[in-house]
Protein backbone atom coordinates (compact mmCIF):
# COMPACT_ATOMS: atom_id res chain seq x y z
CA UNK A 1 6.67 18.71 -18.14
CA UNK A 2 7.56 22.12 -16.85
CA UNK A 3 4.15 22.55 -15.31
CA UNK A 4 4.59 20.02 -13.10
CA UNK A 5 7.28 21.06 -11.41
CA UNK A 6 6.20 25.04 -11.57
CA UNK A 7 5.83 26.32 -7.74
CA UNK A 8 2.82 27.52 -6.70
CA UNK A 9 2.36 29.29 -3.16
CA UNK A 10 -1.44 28.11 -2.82
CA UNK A 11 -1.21 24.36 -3.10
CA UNK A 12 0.07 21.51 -0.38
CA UNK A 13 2.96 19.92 -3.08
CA UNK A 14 2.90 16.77 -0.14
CA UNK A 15 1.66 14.77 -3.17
CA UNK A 16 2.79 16.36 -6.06
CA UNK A 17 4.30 14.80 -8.58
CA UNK A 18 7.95 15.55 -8.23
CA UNK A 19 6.97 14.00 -4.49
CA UNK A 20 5.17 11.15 -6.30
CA UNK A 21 8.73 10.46 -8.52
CA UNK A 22 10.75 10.70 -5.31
CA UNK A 23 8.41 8.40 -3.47
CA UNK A 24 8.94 6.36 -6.24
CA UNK A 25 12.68 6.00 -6.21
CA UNK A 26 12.45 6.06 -2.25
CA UNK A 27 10.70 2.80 -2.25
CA UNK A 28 12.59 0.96 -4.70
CA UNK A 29 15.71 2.07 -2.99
CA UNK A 30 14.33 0.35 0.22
CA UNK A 31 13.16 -2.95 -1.88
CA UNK A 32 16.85 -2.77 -3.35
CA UNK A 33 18.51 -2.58 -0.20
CA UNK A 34 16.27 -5.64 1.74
CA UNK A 35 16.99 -7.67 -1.89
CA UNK A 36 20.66 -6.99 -1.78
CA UNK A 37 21.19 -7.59 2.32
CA UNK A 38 19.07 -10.63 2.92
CA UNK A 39 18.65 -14.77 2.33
CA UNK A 40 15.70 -14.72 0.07
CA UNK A 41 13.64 -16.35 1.71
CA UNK A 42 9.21 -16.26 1.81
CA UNK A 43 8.85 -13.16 4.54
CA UNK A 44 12.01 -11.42 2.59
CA UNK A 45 10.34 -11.94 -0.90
CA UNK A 46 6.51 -10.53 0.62
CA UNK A 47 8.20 -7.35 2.04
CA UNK A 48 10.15 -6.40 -1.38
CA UNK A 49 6.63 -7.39 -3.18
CA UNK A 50 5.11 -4.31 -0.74
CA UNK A 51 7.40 -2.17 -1.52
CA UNK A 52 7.71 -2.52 -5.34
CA UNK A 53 3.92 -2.75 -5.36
CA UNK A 54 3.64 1.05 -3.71
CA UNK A 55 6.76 1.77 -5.75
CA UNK A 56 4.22 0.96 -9.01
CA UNK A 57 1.45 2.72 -7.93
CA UNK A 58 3.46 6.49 -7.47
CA UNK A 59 5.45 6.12 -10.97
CA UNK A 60 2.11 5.24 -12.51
CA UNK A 61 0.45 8.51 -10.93
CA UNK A 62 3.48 10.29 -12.20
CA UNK A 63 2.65 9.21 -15.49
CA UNK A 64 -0.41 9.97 -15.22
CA UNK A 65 0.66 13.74 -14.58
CA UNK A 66 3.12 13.94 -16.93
CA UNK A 67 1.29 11.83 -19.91
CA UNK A 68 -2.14 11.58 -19.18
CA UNK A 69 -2.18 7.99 -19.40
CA UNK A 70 -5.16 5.84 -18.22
CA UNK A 71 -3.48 2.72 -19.23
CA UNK A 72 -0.61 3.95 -16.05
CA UNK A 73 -3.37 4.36 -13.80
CA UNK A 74 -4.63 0.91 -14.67
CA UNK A 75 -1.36 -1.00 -13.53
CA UNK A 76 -1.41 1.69 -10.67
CA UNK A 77 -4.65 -0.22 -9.12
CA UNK A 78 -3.59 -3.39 -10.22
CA UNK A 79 -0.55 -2.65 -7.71
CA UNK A 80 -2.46 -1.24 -5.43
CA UNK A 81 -4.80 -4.54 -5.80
CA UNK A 82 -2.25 -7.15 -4.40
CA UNK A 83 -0.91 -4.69 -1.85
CA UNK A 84 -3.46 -6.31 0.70
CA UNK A 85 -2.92 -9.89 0.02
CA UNK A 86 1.16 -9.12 0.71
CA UNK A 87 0.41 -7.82 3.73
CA UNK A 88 -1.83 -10.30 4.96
CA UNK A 89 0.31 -13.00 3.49
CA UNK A 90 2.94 -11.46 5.62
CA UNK A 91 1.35 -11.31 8.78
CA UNK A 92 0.03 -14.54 8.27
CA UNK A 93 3.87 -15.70 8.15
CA UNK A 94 3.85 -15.33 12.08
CA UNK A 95 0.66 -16.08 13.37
CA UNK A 96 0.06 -19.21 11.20
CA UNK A 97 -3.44 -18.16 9.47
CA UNK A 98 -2.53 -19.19 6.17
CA UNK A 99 -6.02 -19.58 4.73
CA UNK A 100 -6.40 -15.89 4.95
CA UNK A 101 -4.19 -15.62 2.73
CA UNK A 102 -5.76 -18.22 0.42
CA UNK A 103 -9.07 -16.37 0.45
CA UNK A 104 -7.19 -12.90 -0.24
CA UNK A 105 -5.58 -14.03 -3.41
CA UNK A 106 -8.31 -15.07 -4.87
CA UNK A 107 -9.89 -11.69 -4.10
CA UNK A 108 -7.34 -10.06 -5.61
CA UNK A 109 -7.87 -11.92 -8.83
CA UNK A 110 -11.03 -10.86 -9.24
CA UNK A 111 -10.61 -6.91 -8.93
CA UNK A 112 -7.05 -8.04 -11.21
CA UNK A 113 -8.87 -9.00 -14.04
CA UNK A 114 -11.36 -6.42 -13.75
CA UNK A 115 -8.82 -3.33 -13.82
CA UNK A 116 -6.84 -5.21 -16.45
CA UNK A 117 -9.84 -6.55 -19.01
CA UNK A 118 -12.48 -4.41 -18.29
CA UNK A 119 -12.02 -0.98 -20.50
CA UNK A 120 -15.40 0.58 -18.52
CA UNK A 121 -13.69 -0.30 -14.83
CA UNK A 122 -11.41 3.51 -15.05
CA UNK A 123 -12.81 5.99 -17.06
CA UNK A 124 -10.79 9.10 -16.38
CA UNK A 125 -7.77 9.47 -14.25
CA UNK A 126 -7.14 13.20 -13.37
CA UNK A 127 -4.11 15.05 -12.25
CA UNK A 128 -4.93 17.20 -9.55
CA UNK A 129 -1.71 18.57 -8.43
CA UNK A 130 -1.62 17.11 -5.08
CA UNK A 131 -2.58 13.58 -6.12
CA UNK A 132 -4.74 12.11 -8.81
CA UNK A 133 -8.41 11.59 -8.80
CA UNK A 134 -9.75 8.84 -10.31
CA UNK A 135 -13.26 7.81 -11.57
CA UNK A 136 -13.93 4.48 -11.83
CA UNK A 137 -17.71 2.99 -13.13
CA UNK A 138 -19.41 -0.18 -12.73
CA UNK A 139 -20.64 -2.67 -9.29
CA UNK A 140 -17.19 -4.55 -9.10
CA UNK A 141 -15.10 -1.43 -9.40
CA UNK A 142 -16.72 1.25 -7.78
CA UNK A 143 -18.37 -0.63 -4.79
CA UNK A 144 -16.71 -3.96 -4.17
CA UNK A 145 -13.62 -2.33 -4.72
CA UNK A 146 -13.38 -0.09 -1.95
CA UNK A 147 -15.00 -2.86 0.36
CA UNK A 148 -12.64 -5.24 -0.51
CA UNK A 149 -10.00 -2.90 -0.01
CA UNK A 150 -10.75 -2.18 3.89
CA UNK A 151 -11.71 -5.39 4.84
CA UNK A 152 -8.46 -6.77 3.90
CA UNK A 153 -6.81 -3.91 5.92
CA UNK A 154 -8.97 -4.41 8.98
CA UNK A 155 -8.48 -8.44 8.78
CA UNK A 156 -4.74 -7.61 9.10
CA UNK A 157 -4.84 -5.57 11.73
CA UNK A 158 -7.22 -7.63 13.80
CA UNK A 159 -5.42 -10.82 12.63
CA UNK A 160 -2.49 -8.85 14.71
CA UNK A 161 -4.03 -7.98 17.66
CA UNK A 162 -5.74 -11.27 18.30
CA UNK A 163 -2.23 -13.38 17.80
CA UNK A 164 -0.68 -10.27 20.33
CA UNK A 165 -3.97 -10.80 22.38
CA UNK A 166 -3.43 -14.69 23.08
CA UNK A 167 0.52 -14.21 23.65
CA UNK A 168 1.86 -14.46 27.39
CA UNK A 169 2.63 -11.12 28.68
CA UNK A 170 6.09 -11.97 29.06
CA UNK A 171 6.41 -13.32 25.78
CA UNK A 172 5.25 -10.14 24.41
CA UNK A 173 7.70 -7.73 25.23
CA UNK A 174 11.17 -9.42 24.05
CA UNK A 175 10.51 -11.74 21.47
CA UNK A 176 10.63 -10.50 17.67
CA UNK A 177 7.19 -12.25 16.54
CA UNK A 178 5.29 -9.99 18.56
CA UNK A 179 7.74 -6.78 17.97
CA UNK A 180 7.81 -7.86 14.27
CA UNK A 181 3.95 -7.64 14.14
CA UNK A 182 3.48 -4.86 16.81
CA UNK A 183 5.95 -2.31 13.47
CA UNK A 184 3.82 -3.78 10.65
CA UNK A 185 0.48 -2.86 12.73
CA UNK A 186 2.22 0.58 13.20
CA UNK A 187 3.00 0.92 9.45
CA UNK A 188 -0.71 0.33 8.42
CA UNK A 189 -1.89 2.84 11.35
CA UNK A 190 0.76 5.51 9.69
CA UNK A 191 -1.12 5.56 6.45
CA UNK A 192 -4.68 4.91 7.86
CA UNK A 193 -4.73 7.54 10.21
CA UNK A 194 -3.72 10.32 8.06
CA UNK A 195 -5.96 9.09 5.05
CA UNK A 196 -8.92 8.84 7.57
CA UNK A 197 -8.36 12.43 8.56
CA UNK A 198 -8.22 13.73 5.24
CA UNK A 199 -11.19 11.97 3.97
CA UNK A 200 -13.26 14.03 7.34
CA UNK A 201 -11.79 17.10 6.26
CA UNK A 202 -11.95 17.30 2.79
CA UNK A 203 -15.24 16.25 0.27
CA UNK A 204 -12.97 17.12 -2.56
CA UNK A 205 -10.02 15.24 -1.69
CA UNK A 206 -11.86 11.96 -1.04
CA UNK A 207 -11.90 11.40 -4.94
CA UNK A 208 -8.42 10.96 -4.88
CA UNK A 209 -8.02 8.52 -1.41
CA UNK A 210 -6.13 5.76 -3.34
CA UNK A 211 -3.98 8.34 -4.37
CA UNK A 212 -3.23 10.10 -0.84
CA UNK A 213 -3.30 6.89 0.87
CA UNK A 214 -0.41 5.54 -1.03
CA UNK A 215 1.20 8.91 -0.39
CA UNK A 216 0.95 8.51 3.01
CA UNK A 217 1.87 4.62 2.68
CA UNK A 218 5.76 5.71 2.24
CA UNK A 219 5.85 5.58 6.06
CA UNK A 220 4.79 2.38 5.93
CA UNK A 221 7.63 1.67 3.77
CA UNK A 222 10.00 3.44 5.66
CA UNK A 223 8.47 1.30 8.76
CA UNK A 224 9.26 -2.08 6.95
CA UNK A 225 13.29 -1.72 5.55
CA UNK A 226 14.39 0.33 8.92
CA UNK A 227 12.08 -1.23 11.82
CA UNK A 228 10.25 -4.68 10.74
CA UNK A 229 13.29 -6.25 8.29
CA UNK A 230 15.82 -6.17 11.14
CA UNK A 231 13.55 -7.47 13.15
CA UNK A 232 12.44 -10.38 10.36
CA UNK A 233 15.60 -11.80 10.12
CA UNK A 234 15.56 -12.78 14.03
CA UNK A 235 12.61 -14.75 12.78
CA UNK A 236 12.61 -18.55 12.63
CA UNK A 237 10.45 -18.68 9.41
């Protein structure tokens, strides 16, 4: 355990795992707080799901740094799995598309059962001091998997900016559907663009993308309990 928190000058720590374990407690705090200060009600429920969800994903990469554990790393992606359903699921609370939603759950399923049932789906999960690098094997988890992953996150952002498109311009600028949607759209763009840059920069770091983007996806947490909850509860839903 000391080794992981043992300072070295000639690594970025902006994903290490003491940051992982704070990230951790960061988002939990922030599903805590919309729990304990809201009705519970369907868009309250999907933003806590987020955030617990990303929660999951850093404590299991801080187990697997601390313990080795591939079985952490498995309920990691399985986190990391449903994470684009919820936010689908939550845009789709505004601009109506429900059947989106529909087809992204049953998605989900699919990649679900694979992570969870199929022992060949992760073969090695790797800490590499600023994030974990995993290896996965097989069609369904090494190719569909990543497909799946950023079509889901392009179908919510375009799912945005074609309800924002067909919006009158006046109805745009002071009415919380579009504002809500506009900070949710801003939250995916905050871990996207980041991720995207460090994939172009790096061939070694692009093993561990799932890793760095849910590093980078605590500003999309931050995003959702300070900007996009106040906002949600001006919401008729």
């Amino acid at each position: 355990m000391e080794k992981l928190f043992k300072f070295d000058e000639s690594k970025l720590y902006c994903f290490s795992p003491p940051v992982m374990l704070f990230t951790f407690f960061i988002e939990i705090i922030f599903a805590l707080y919309i729990l304990f200060t809201s009705k519970l009600k369907p868009i309250t429920a999907l933003m806590v799901g987020i955030l617990v969800f990303l929660s999951i994903f850093q404590l299991a990469e801080f187990q697997v740094c601390s313990n080795k554990s591939l079985l952490w790393m498995r309920i990691g992606y399985v986190a990391i799995t449903i994470l684009p359903p919820l936010g689908i699921h939550l845009i789709g609370m505004v601009t109506k598309r429900k059947w989106l939603s529909y087809l992204s759950y049953s998605l989900a399923g699919i990649f679900i059962i694979t992570f969870l049932f199929s022992t060949k789906s992760l073969i090695a999960a790797t800490c590499g001091g600023n994030y974990v690098m995993v290896v996965t094997n097989g069609v369904v988890a090494s190719k569909y998997f990543p497909l799946y992953y950023y079509t889901l996150l392009f179908i919510g952002l375009t799912d945005i900016a074609n309800y924002i498109k067909s919006l009158p311009n006046t109805y745009k600028s002071n009415q919380p559907e579009p504002q809500f949607l506009l900070w949710v759209m801003l939250g995916y763009l905050s871990f996207l663009g980041p991720t995207a840059a460090v994939y172009l920069l790096s061939l070694e770091a692009r093993r561990g993308i799932p890793s760095i983007m849910c590093g980078f996806a605590v500003l999309l947490a931050i995003i959702i309990a300070l900007r996009a909850y106040p906002i949600s509860k001006k919401l008729k839903l």
